[in-house]
C-alpha atoms as a PDB file:
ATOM      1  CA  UNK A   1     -21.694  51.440  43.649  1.00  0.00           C
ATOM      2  CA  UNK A   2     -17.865  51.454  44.005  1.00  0.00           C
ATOM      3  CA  UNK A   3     -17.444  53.317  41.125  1.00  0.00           C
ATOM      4  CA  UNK A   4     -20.269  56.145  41.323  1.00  0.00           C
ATOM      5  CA  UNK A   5     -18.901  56.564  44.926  1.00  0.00           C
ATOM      6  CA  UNK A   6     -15.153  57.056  43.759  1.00  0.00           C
ATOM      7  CA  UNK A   7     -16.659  59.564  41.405  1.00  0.00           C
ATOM      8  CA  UNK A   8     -18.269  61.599  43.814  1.00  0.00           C
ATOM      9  CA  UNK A   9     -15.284  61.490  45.993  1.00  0.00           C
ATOM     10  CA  UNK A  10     -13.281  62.727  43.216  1.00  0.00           C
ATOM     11  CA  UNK A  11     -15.264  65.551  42.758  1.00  0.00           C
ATOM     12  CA  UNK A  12     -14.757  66.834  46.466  1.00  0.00           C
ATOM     13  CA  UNK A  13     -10.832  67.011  45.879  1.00  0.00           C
ATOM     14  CA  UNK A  14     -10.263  63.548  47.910  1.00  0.00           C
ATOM     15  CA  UNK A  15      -6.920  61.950  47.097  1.00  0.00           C
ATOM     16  CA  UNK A  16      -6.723  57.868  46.427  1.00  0.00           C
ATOM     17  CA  UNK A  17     -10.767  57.787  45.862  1.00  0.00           C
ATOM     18  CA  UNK A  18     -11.023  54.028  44.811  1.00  0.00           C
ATOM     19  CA  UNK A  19      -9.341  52.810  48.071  1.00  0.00           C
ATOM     20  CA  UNK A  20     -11.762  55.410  50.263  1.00  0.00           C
ATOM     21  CA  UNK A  21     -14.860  54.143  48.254  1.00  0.00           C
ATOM     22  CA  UNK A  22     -13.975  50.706  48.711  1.00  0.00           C
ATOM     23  CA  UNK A  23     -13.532  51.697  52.816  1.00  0.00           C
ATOM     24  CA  UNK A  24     -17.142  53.582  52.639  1.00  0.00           C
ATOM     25  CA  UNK A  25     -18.942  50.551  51.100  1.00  0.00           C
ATOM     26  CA  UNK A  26     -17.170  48.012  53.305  1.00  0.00           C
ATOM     27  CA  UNK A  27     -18.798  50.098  56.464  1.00  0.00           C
ATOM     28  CA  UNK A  28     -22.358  50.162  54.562  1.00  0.00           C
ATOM     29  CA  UNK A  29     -22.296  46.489  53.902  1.00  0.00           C
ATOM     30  CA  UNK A  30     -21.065  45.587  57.221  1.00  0.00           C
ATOM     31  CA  UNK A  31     -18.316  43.163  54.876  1.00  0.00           C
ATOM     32  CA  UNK A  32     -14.482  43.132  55.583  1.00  0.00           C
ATOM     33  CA  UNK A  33     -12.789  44.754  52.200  1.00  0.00           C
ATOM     34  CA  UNK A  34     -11.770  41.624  51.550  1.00  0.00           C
ATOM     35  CA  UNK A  35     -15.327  40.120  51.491  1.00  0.00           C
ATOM     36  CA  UNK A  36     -15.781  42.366  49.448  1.00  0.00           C
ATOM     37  CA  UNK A  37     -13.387  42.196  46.757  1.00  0.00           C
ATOM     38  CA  UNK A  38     -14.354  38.339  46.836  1.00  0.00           C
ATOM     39  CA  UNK A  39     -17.879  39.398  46.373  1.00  0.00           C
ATOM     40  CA  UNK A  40     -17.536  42.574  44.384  1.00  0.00           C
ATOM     41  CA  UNK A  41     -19.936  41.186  41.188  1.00  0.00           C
ATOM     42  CA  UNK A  42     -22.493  39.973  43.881  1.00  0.00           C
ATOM     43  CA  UNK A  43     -25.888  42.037  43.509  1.00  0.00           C
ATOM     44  CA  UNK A  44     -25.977  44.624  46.230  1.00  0.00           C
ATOM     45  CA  UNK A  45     -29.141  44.539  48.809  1.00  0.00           C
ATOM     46  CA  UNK A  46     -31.164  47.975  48.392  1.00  0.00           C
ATOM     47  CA  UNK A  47     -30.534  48.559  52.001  1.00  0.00           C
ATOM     48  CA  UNK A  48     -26.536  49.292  51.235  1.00  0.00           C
ATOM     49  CA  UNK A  49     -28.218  52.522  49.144  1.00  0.00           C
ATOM     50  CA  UNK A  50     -28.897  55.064  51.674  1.00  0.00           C
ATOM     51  CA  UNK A  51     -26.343  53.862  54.077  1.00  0.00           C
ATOM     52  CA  UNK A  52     -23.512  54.572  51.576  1.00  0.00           C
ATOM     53  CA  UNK A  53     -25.175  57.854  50.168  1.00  0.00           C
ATOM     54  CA  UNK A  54     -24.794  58.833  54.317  1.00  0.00           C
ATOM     55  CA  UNK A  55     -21.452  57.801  54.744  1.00  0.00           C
ATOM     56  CA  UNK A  56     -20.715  59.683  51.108  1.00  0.00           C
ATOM     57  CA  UNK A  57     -22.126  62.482  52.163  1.00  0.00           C
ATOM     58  CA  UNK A  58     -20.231  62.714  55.248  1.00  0.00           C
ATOM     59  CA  UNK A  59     -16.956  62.643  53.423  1.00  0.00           C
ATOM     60  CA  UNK A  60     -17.788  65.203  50.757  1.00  0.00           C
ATOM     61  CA  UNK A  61     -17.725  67.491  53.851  1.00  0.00           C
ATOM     62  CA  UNK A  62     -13.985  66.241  54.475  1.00  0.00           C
ATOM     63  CA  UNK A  63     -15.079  64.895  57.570  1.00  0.00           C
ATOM     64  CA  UNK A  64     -12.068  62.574  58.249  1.00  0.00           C
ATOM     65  CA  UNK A  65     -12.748  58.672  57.330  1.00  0.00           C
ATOM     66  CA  UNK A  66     -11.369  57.727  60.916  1.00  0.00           C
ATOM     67  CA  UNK A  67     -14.734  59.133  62.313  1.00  0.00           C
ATOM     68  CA  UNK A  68     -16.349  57.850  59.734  1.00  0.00           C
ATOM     69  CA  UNK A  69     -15.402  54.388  60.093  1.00  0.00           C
ATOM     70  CA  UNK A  70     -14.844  54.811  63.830  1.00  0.00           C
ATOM     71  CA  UNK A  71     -12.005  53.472  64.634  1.00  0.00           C
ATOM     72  CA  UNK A  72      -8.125  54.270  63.383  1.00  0.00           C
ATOM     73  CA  UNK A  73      -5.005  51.455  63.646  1.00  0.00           C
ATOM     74  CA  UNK A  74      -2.214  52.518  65.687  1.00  0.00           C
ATOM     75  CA  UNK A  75       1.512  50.323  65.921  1.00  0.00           C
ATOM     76  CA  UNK A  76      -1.112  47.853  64.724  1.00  0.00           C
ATOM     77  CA  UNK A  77      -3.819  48.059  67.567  1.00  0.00           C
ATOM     78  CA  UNK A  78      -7.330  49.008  66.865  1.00  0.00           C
ATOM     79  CA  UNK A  79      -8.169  52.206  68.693  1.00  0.00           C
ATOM     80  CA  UNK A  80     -11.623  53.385  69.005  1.00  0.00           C
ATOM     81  CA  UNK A  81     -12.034  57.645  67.709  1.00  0.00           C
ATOM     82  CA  UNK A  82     -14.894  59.796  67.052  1.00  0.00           C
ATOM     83  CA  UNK A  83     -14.805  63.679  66.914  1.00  0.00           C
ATOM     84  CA  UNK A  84     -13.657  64.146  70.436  1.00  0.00           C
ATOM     85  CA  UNK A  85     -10.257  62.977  69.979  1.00  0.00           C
ATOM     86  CA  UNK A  86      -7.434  63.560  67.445  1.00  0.00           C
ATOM     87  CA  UNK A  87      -7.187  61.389  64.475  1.00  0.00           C
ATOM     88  CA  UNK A  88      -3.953  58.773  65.641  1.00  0.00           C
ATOM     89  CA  UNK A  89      -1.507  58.924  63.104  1.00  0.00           C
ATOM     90  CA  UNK A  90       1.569  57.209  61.668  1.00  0.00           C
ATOM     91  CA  UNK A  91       3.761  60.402  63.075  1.00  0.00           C
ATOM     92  CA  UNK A  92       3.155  59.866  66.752  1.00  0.00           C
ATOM     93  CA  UNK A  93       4.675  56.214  66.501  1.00  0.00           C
ATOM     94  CA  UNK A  94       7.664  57.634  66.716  1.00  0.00           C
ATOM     95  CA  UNK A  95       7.165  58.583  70.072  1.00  0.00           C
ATOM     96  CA  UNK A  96       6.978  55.082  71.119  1.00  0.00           C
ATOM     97  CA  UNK A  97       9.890  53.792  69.211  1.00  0.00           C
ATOM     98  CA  UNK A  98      11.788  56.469  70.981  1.00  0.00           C
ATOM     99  CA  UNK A  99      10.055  54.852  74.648  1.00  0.00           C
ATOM    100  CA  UNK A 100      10.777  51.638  74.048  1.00  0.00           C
ATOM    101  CA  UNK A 101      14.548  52.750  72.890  1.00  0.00           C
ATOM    102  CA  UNK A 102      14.539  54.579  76.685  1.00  0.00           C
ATOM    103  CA  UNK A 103      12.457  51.816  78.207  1.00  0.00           C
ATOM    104  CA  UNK A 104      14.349  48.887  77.161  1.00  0.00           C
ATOM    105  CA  UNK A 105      13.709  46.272  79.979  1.00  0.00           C
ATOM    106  CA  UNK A 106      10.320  45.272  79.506  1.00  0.00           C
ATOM    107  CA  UNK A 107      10.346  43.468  82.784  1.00  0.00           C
ATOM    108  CA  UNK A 108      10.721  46.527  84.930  1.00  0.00           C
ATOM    109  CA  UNK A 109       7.138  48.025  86.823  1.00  0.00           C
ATOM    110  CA  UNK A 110       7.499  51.443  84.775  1.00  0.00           C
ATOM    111  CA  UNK A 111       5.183  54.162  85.734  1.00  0.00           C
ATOM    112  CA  UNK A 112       4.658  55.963  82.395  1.00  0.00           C
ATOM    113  CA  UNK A 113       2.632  59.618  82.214  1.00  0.00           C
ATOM    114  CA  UNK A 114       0.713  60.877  79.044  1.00  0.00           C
ATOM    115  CA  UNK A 115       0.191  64.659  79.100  1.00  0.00           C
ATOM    116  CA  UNK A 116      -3.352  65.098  76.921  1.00  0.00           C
ATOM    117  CA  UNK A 117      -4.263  61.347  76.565  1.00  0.00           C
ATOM    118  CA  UNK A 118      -6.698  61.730  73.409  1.00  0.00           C
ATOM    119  CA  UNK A 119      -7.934  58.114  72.272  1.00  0.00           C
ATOM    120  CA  UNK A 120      -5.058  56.739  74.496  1.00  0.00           C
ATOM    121  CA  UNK A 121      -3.083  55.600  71.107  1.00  0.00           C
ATOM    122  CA  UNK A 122       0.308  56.625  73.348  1.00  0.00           C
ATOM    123  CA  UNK A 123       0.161  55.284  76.689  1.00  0.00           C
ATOM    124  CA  UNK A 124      -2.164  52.443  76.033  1.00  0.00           C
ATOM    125  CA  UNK A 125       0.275  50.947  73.348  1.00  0.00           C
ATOM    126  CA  UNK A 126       3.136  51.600  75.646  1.00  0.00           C
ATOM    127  CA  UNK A 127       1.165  49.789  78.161  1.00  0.00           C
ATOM    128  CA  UNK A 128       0.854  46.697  75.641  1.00  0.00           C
ATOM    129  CA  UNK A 129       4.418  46.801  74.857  1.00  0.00           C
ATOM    130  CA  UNK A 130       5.113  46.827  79.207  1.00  0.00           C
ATOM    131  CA  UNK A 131       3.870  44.248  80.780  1.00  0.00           C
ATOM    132  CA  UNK A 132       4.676  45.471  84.188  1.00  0.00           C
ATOM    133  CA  UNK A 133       4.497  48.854  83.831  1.00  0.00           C
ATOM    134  CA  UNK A 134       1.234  51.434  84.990  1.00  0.00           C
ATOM    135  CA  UNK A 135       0.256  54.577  83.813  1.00  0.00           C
ATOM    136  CA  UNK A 136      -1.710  57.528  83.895  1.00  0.00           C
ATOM    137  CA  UNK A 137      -3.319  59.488  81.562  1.00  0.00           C
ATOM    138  CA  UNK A 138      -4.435  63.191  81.596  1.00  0.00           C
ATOM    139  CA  UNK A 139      -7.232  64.701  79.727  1.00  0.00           C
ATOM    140  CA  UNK A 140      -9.323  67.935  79.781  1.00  0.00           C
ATOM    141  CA  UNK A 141     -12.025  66.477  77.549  1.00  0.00           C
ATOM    142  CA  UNK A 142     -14.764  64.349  79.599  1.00  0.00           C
ATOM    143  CA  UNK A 143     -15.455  62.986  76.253  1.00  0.00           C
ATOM    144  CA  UNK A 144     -11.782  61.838  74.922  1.00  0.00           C
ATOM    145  CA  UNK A 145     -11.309  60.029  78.218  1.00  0.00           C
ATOM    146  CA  UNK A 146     -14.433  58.115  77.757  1.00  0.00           C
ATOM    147  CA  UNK A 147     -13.408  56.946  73.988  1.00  0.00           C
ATOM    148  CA  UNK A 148      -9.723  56.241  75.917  1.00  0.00           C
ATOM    149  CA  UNK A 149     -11.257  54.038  78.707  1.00  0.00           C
ATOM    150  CA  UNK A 150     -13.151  51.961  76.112  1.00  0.00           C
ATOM    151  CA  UNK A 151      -9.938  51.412  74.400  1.00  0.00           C
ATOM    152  CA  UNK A 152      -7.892  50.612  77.398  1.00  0.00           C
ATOM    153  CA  UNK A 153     -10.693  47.780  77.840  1.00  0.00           C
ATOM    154  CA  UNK A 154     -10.835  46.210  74.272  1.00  0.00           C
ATOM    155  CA  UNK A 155      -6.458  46.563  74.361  1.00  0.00           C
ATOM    156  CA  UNK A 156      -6.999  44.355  77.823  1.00  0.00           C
ATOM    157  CA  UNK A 157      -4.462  46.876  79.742  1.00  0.00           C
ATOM    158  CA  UNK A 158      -7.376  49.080  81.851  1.00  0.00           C
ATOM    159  CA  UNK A 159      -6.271  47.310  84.865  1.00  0.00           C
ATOM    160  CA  UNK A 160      -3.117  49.486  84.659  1.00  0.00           C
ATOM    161  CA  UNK A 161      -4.845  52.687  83.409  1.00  0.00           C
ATOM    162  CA  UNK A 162      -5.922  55.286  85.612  1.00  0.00           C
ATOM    163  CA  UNK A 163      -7.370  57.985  83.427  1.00  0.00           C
ATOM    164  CA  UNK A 164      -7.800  61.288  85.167  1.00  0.00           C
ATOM    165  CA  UNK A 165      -9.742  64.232  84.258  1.00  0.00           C
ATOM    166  CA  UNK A 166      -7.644  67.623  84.491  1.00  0.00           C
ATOM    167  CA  UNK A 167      -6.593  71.019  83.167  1.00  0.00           C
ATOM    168  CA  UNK A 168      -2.961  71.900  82.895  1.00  0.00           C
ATOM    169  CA  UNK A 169      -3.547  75.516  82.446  1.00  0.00           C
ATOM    170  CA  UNK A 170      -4.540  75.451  85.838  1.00  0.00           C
ATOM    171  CA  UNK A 171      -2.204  76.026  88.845  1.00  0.00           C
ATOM    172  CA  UNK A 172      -1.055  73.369  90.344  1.00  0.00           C
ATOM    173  CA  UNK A 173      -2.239  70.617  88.130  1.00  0.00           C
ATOM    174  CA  UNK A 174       0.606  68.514  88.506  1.00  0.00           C
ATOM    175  CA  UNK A 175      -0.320  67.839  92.174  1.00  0.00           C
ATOM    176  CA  UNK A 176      -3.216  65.236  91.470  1.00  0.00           C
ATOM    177  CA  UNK A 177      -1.166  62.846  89.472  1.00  0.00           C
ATOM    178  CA  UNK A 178       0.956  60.814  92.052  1.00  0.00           C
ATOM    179  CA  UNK A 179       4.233  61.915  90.449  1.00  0.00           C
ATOM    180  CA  UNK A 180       7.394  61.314  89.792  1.00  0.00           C
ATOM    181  CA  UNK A 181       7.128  59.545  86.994  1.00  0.00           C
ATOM    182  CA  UNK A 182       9.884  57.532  84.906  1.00  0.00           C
ATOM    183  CA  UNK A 183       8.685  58.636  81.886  1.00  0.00           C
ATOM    184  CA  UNK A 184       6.419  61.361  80.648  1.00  0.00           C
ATOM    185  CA  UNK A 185       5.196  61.436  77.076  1.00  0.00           C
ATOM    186  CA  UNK A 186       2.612  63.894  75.404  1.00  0.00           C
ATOM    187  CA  UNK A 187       1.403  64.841  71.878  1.00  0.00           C
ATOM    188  CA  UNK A 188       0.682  68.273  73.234  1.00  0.00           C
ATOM    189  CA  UNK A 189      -1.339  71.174  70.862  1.00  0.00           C
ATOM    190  CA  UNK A 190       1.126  72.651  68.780  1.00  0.00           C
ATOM    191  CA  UNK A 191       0.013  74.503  65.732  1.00  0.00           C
ATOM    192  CA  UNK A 192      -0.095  77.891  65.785  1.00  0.00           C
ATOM    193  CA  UNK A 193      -3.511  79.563  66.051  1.00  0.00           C
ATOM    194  CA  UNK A 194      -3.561  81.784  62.797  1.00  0.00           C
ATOM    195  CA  UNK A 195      -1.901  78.653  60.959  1.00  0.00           C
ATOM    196  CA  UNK A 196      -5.084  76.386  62.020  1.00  0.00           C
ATOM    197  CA  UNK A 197      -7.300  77.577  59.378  1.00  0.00           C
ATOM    198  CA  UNK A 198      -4.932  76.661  56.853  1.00  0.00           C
ATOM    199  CA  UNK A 199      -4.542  73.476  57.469  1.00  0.00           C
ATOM    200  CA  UNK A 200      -6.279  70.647  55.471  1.00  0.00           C
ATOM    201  CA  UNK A 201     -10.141  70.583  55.736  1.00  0.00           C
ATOM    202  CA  UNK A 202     -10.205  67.668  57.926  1.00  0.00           C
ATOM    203  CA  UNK A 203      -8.345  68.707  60.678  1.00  0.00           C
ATOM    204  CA  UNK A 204      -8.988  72.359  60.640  1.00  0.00           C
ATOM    205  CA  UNK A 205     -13.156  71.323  60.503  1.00  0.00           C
ATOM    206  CA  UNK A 206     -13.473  68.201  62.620  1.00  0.00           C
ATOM    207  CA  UNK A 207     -10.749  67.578  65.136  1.00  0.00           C
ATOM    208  CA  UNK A 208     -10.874  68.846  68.430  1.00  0.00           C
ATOM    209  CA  UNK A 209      -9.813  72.370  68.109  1.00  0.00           C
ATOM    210  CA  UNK A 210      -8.179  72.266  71.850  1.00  0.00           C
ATOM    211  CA  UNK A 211      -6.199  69.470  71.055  1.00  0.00           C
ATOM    212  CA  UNK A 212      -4.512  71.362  68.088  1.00  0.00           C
ATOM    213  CA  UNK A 213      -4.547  75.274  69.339  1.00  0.00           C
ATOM    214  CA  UNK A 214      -0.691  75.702  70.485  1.00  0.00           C
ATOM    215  CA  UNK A 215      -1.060  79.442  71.144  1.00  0.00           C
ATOM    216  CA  UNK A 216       0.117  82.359  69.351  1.00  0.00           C
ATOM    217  CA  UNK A 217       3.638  80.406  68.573  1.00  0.00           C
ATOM    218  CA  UNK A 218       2.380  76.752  69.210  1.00  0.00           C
ATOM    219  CA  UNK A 219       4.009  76.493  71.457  1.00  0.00           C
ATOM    220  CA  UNK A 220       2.515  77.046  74.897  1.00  0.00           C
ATOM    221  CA  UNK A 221       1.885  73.768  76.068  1.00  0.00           C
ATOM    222  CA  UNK A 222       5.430  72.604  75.840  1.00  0.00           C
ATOM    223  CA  UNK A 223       6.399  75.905  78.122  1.00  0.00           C
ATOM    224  CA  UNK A 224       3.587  74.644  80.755  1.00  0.00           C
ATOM    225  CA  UNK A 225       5.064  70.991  80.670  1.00  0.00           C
ATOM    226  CA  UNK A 226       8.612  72.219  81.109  1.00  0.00           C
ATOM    227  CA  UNK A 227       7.997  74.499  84.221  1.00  0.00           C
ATOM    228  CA  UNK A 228       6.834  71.003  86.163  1.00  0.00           C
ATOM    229  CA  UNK A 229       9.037  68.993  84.068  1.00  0.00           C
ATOM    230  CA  UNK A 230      11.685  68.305  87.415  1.00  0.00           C
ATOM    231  CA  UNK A 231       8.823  67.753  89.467  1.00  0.00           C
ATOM    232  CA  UNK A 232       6.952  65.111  87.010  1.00  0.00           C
ATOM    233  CA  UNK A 233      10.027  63.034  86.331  1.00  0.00           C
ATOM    234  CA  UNK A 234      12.553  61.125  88.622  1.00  0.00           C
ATOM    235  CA  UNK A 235      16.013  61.784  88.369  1.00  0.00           C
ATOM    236  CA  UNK A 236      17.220  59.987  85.141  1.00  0.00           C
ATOM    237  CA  UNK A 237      14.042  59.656  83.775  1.00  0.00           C
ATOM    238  CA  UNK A 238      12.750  61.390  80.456  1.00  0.00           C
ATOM    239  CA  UNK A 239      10.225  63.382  78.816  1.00  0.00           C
ATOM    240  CA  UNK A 240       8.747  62.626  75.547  1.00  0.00           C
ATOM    241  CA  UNK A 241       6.732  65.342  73.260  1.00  0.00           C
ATOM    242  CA  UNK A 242       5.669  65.138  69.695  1.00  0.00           C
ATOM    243  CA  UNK A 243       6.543  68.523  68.004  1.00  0.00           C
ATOM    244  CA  UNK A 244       5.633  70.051  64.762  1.00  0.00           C
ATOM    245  CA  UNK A 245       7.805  70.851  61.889  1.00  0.00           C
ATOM    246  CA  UNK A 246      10.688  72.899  62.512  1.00  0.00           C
ATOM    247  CA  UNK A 247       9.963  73.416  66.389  1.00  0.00           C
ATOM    248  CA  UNK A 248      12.719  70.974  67.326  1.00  0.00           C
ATOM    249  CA  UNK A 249      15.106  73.486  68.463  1.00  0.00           C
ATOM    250  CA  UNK A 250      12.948  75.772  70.237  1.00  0.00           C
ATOM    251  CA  UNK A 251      11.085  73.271  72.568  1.00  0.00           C
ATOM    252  CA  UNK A 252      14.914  72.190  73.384  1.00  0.00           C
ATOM    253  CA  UNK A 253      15.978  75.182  74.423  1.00  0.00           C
ATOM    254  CA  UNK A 254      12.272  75.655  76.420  1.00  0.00           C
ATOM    255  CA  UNK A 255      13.589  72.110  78.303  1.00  0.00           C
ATOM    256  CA  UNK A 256      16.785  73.290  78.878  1.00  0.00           C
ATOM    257  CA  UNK A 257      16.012  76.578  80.760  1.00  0.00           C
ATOM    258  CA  UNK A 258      13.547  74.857  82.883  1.00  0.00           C
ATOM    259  CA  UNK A 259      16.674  72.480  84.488  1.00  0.00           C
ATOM    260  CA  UNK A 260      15.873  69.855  81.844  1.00  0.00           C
ATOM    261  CA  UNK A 261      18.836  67.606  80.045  1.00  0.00           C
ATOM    262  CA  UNK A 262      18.215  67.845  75.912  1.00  0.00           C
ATOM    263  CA  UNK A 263      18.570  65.136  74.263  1.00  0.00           C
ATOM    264  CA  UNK A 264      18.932  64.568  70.300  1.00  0.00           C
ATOM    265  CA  UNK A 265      15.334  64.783  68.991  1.00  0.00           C
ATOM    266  CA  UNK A 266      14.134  61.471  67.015  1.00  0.00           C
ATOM    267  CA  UNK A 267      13.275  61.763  63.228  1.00  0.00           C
ATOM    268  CA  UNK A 268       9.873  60.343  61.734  1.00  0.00           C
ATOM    269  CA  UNK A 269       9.667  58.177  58.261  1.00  0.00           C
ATOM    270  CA  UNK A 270       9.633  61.736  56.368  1.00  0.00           C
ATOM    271  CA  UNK A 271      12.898  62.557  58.081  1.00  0.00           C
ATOM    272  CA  UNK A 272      11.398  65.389  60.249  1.00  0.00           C
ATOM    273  CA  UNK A 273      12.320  65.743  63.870  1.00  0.00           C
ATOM    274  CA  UNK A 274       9.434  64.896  65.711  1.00  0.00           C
ATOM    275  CA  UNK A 275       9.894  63.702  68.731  1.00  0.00           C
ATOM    276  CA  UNK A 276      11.875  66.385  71.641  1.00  0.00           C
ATOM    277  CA  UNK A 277      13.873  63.985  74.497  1.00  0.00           C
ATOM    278  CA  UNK A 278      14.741  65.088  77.772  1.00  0.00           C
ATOM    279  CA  UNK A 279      16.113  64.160  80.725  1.00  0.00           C
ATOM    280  CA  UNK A 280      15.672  64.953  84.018  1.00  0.00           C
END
């Protein structure tokens, strides 16, 4: 079964298709992948069949194996994602490493802001790594702050999670989120639209297109943030934004017109600049 699925996989295009078969018979035999490695000669029950030809299926249409599997780890926390929310991935850590390097008594009763919560993989993990801080989270999908709540739960921090329901396109948005804030993070939409269909099947066919859409630059979002940065963040505190390759400089010099202090931007494992600081 491992191998006939790894096959199939192959077929589709799928990179490292003996780990991802391995994943998609785990999930059909409801075993860990290391029960199944210890078990991997046992004979399989017949009820495994159809359940792995499903879950096969749905990843020969590049459906991502996050939704698949439904759930995605995240600076090692389990976070609950299905279609309505982006994927979490490795890239966005950065943005708490640079928190927690701005943030660096963990004592201190924070209040922490995350501009399009998603699956809550920012502020939820910041809230893990703060003991005393609280935070709010801002979402325009009904949906993503439903997975988000049920994470906040199973994390054990939705006692300091108020997840809120809101459009920042609209005017005067900022008003319903009991601002100033000392810091305000966001993994904001950020691809350009004409560059969306080029991007690899997964995203560009499953994940949330409103989550990715940046505008006609990708960069629209990061212009609405900056125009009620001063008003989001108390004096010394910072803002926080995960930006796409090569936008570094430009969503600086968006800060910096709106009143906003630039700092130096923070680099991910691939040596990109992903993560735009400011200060306020």
């Amino acid at each position: 079964m491992l191998r006939d699925t790894a096959v199939a996989l192959a077929t589709a295009g799928i990179d490292n298709v003996r780990f991802e078969a391995r994943l998609l018979l785990a999930k059909a035999s409801g075993l860990s992948v290391e029960e199944l490695v210890s078990r991997g000669s046992d004979p399989a029950p017949e009820s495994i069949v159809p359940a792995l030809r499903s879950l096969t299926a749905r990843r020969l249409k590049r459906e991502p194996m996050a939704y698949i599997l439904g759930e995605r780890e995240f600076w090692g926390l389990p976070f609950k994602v299905t279609p309505a929310v982006l994927v979490p991935r490795p890239d966005s850590e950065t943005v708490i490493e640079a928190a927690l390097s701005l943030l660096a008594d963990r004592t201190r009763a924070w209040r922490l802001l995350d501009l399009g919560l998603g699956s809550g993989c920012l502020l939820l993990t910041l809230l893990k790594e703060l003991p005393q801080a609280q935070g709010i989270g801002l979402d325009i999908s009904g949906a993503a702050l439903e997975i988000a709540r049920t994470n906040a739960v199973s994390l054990g921090v939705a006692g300091r999670a108020t997840l809120i329901e809101g459009d920042w396109r609209r005017p005067g948005w900022e008003g319903q989120l009991g601002g100033p804030f000392d810091l305000v993070v966001s993994n904001p939409p950020y691809i350009a639209t004409d560059e969306i269909s080029r991007l690899m099947p997964e995203v560009a066919r499953h994940e949330p297109r409103q989550a990715l859409d940046g505008g006609p630059d990708g960069l629209g979002a990061y212009r609405i943030i900056a125009a009620v940065g001063r008003r989001l963040i108390v004096p010394g505190g910072h803002l926080l934004v995960e930006a796409g390759e090569g936008q570094a400089i430009e969503i600086a010099s968006i800060f910096l017109s709106s009143g906003l202090i630039p700092l130096p931007p923070w680099k991910d494992l691939g040596g990109i600049e992903r993560v735009v600081a400011a200060r306020h």
